[in-house]
C-alpha atoms as a PDB file:
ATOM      1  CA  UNK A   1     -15.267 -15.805  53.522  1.00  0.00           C
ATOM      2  CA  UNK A   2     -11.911 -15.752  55.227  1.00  0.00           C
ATOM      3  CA  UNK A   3      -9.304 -13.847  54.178  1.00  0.00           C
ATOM      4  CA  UNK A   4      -5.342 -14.982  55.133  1.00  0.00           C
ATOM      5  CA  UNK A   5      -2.921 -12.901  56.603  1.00  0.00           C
ATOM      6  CA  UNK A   6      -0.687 -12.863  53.451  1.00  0.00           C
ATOM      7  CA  UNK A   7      -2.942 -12.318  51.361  1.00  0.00           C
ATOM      8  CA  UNK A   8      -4.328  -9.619  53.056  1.00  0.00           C
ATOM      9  CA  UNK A   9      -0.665  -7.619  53.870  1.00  0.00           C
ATOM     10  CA  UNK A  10      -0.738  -8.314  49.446  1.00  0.00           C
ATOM     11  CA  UNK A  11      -3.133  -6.798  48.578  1.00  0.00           C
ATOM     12  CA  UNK A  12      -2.597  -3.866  51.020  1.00  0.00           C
ATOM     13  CA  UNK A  13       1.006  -3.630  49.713  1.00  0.00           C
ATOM     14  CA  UNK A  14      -0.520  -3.330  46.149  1.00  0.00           C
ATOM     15  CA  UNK A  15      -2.557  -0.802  47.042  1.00  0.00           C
ATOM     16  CA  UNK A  16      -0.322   1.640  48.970  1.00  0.00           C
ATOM     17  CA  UNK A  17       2.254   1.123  46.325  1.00  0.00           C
ATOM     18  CA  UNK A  18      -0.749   2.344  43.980  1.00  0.00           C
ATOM     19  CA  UNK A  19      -1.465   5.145  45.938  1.00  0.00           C
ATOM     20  CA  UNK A  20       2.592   6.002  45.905  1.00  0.00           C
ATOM     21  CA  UNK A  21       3.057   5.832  42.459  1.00  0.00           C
ATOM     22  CA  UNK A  22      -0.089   7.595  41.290  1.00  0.00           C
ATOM     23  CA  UNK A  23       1.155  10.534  43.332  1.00  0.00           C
ATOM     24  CA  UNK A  24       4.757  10.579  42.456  1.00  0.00           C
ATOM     25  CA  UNK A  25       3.613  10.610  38.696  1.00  0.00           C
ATOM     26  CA  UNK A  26       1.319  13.684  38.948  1.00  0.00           C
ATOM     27  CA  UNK A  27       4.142  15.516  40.407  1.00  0.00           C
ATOM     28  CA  UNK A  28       4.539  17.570  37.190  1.00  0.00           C
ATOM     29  CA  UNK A  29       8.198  19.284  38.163  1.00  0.00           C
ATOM     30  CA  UNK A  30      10.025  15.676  37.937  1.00  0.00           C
ATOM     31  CA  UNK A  31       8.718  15.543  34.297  1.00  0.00           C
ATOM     32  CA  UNK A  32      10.747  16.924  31.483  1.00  0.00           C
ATOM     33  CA  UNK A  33       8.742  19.826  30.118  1.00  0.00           C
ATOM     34  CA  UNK A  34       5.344  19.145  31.778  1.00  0.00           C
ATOM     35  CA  UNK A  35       2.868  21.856  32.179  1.00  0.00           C
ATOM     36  CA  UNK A  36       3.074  22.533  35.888  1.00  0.00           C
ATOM     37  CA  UNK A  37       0.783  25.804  35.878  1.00  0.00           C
ATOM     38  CA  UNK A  38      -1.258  27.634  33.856  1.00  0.00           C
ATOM     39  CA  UNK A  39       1.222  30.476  33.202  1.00  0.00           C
ATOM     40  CA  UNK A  40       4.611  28.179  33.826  1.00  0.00           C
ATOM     41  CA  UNK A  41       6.756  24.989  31.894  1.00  0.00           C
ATOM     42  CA  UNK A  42       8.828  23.428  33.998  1.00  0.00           C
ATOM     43  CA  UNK A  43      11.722  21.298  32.711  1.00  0.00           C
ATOM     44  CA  UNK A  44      14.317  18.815  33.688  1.00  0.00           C
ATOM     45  CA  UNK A  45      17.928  19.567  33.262  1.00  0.00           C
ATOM     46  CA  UNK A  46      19.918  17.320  35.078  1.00  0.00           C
ATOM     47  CA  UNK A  47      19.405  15.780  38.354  1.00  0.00           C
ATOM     48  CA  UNK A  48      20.418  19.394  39.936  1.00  0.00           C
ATOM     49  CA  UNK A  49      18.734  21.642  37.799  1.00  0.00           C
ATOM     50  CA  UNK A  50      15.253  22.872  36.444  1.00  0.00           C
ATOM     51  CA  UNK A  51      14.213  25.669  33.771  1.00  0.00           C
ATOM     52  CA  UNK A  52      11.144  27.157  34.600  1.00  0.00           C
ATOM     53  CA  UNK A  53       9.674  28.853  31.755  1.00  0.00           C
ATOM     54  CA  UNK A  54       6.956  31.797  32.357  1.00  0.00           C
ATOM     55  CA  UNK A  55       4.804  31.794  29.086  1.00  0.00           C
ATOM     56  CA  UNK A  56       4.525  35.641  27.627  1.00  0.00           C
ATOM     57  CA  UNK A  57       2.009  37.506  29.391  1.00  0.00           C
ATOM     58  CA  UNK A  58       0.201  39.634  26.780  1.00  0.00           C
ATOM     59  CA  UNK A  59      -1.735  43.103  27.674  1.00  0.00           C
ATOM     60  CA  UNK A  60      -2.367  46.464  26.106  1.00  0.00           C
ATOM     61  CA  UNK A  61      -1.684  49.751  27.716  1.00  0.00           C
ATOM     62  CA  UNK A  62      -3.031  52.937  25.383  1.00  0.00           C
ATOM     63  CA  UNK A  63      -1.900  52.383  21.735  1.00  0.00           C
ATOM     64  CA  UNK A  64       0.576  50.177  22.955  1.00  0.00           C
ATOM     65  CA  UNK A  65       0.647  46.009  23.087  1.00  0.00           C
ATOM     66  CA  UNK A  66       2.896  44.586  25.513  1.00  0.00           C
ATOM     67  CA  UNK A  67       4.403  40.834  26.194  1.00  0.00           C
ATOM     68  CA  UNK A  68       6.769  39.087  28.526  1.00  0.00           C
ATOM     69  CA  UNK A  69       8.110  36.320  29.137  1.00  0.00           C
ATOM     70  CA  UNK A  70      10.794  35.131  31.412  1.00  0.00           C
ATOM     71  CA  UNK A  71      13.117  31.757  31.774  1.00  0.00           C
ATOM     72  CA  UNK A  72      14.319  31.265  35.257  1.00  0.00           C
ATOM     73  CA  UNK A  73      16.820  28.499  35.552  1.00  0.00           C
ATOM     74  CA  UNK A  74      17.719  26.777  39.208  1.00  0.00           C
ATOM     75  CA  UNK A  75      20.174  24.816  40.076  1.00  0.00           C
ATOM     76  CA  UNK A  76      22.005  23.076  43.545  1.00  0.00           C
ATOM     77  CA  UNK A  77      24.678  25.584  43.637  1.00  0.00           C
ATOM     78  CA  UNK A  78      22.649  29.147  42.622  1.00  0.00           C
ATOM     79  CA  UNK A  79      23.901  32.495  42.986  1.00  0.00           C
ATOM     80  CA  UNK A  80      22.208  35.601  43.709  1.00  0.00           C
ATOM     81  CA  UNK A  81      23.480  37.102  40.737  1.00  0.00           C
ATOM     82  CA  UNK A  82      22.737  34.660  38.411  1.00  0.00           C
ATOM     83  CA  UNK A  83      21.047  35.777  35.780  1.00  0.00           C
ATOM     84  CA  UNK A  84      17.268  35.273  34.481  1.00  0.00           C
ATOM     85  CA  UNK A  85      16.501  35.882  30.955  1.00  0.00           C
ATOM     86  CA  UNK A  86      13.514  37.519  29.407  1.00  0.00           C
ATOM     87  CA  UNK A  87      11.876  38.611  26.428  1.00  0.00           C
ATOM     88  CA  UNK A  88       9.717  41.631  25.939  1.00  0.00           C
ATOM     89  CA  UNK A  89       7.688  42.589  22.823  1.00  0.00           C
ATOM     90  CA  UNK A  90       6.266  46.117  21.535  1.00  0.00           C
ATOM     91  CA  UNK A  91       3.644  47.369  19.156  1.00  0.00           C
ATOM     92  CA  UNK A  92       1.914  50.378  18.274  1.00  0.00           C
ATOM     93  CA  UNK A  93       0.474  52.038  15.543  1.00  0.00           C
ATOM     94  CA  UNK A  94       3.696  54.738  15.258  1.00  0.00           C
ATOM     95  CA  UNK A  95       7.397  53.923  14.701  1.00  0.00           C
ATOM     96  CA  UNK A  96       9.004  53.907  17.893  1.00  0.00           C
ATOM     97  CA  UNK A  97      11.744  57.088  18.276  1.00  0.00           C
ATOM     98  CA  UNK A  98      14.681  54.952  19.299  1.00  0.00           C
ATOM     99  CA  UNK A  99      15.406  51.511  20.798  1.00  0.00           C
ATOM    100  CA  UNK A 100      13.124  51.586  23.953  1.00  0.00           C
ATOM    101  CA  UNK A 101      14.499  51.050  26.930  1.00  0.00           C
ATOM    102  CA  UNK A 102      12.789  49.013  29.760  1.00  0.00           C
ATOM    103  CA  UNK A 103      12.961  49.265  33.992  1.00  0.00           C
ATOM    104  CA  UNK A 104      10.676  47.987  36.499  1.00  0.00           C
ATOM    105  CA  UNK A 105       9.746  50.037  39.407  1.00  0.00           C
ATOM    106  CA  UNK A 106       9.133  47.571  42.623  1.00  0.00           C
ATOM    107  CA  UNK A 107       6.633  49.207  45.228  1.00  0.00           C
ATOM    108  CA  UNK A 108       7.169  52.659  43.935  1.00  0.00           C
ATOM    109  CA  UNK A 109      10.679  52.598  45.419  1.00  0.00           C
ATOM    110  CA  UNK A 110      12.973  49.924  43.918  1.00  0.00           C
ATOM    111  CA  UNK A 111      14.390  50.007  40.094  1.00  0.00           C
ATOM    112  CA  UNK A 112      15.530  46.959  38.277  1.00  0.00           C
ATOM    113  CA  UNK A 113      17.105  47.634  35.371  1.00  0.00           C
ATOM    114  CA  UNK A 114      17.745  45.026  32.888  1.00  0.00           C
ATOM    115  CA  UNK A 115      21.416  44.381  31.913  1.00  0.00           C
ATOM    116  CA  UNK A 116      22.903  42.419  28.060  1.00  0.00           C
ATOM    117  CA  UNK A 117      19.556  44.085  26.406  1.00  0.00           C
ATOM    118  CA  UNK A 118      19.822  42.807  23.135  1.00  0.00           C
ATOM    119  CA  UNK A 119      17.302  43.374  20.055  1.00  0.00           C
ATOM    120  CA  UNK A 120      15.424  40.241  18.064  1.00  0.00           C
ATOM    121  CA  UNK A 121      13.437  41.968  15.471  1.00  0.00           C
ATOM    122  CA  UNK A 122      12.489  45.149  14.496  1.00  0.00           C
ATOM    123  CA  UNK A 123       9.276  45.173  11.862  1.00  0.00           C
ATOM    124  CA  UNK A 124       6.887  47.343   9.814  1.00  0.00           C
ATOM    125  CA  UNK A 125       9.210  50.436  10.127  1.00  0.00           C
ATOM    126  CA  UNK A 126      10.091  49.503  13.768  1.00  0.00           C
ATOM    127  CA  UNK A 127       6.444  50.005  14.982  1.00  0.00           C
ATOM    128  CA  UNK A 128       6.514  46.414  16.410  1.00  0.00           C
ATOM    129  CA  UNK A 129      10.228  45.308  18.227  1.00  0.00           C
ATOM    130  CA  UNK A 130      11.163  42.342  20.041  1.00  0.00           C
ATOM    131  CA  UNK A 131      13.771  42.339  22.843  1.00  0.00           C
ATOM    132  CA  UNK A 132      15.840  39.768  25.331  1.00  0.00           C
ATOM    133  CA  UNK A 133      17.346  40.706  28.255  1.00  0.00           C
ATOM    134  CA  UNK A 134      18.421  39.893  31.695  1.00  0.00           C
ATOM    135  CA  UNK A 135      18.120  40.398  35.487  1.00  0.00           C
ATOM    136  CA  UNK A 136      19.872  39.219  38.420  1.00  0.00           C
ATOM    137  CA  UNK A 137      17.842  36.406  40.105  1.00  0.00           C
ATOM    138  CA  UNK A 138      17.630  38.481  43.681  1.00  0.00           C
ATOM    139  CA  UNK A 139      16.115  41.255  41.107  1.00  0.00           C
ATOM    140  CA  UNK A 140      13.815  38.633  39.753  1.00  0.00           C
ATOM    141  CA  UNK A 141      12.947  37.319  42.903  1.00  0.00           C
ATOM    142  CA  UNK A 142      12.226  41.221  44.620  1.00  0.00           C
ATOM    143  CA  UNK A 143       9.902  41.361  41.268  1.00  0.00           C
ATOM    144  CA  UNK A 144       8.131  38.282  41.907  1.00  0.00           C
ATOM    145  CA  UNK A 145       7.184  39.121  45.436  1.00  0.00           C
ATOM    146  CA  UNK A 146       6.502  42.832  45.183  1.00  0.00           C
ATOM    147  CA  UNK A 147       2.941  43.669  45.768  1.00  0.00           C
ATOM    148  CA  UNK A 148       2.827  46.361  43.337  1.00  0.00           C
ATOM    149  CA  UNK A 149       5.094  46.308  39.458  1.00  0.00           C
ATOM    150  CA  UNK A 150       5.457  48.687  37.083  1.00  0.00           C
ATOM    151  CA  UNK A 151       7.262  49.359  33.885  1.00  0.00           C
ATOM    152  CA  UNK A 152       8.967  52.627  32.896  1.00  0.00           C
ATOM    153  CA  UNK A 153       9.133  52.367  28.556  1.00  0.00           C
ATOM    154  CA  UNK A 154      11.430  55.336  27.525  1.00  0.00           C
ATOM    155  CA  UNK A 155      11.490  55.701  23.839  1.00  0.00           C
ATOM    156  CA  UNK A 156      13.459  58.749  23.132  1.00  0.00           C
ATOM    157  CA  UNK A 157      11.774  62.314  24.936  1.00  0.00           C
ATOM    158  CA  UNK A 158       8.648  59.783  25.666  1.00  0.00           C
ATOM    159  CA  UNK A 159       8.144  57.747  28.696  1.00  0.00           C
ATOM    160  CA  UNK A 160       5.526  55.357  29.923  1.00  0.00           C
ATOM    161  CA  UNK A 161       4.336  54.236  33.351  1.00  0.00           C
ATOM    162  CA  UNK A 162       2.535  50.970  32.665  1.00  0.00           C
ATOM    163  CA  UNK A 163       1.175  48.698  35.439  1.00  0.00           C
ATOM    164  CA  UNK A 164       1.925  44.933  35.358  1.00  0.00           C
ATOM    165  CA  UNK A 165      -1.390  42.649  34.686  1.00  0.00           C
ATOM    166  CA  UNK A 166      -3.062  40.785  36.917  1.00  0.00           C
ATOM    167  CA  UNK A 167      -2.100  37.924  34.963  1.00  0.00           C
ATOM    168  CA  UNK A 168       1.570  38.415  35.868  1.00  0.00           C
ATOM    169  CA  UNK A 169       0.952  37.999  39.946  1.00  0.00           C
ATOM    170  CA  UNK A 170      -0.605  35.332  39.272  1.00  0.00           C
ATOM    171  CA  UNK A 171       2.474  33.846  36.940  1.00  0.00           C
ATOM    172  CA  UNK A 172       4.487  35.441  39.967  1.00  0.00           C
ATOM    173  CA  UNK A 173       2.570  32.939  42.943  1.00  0.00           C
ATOM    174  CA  UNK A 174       3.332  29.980  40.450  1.00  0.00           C
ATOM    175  CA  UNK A 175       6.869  30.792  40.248  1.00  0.00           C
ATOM    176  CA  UNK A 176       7.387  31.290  44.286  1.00  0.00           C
ATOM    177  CA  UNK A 177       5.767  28.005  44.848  1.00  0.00           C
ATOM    178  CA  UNK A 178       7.895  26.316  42.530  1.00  0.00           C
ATOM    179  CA  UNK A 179      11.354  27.954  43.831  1.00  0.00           C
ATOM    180  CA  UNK A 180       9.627  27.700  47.611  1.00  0.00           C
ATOM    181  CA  UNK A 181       9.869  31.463  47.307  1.00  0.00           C
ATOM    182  CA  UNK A 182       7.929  32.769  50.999  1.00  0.00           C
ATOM    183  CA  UNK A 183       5.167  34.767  50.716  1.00  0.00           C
ATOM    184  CA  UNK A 184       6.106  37.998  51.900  1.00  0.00           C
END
């Protein structure tokens, strides 16, 4: 069985364009709010810009329970200074003193310190408090590619050195892949 020439170049134009589409439609960024990671939710702005949502990464540390999540949002015409937004959440089995305050500690020798800190809720005799906050992006993107994090929780005369998770440099190779962050 002979097969012509046009049909041929066809049926190999069908199948190419197959192959194209199929692989432009499992690129998950281009998708309004499609999962494009296990820790991250990307979505679709506008034609310039993305959110990329880090879902809350939950640990404990002592008697205390710990979560955060971040919301970076990109666009064509970023500055280093814009800002990223998070949202940390505290619990433990005593009231808290005062409004904790939260700083990350990058490599043992860089601080970021959160700016706009604002509460969300404060529950069961302020033993369990939600905050949002923000960093610069350069801050965020230091804390992304630092091999070692840590948080410093003061809460009045107490203070805590808490390690980030293993779950958050994993969240943190996601998010350099998707903002073509180098590995450094």
């Amino acid at each position: 069985m002979k097969i012509e020439s046009s049909k041929l170049l066809t049926i190999t134009f069908c199948v190419i364009s197959i192959f194209v589409l199929t692989h432009c439609a499992s690129r998950n960024s281009l998708i309004p709010g499609v999962t494009s990671g296990k820790y991250i939710e990307v979505f679709f702005l506008s034609e310039n810009s993305n959110q990329y949502f880090v879902r809350p990464i939950e640990w404990k540390e002592a008697d205390l329970n710990l979560s955060i999540d971040f919301t970076v949002r990109t666009h064509k015409k970023a500055q280093s200074n814009d800002p990223v937004t998070f949202s940390y959440t505290l619990e433990k089995n005593t009231p808290f003193n005062d409004e904790p305050m939260l700083y990350f500690i990058l490599n043992d020798t860089i601080a970021v310190a959160p700016s706009m800190v604002e509460s969300l809720v404060s529950e069961d005799n302020n033993t369990y408090v939600k905050y949002t906050s923000q960093i610069e992006y350069d801050g965020f993107v230091k804390m992304i590619s630092a091999k070692r994090v840590e948080i410093i929780l003061l809460d009045g005369m107490k203070d805590w050195r808490i390690r980030m998770p293993n779950k958050f440099y994993k969240a943190a190779d996601e998010v350099k892949k998707l903002l073509n962050i180098p590995k450094g």
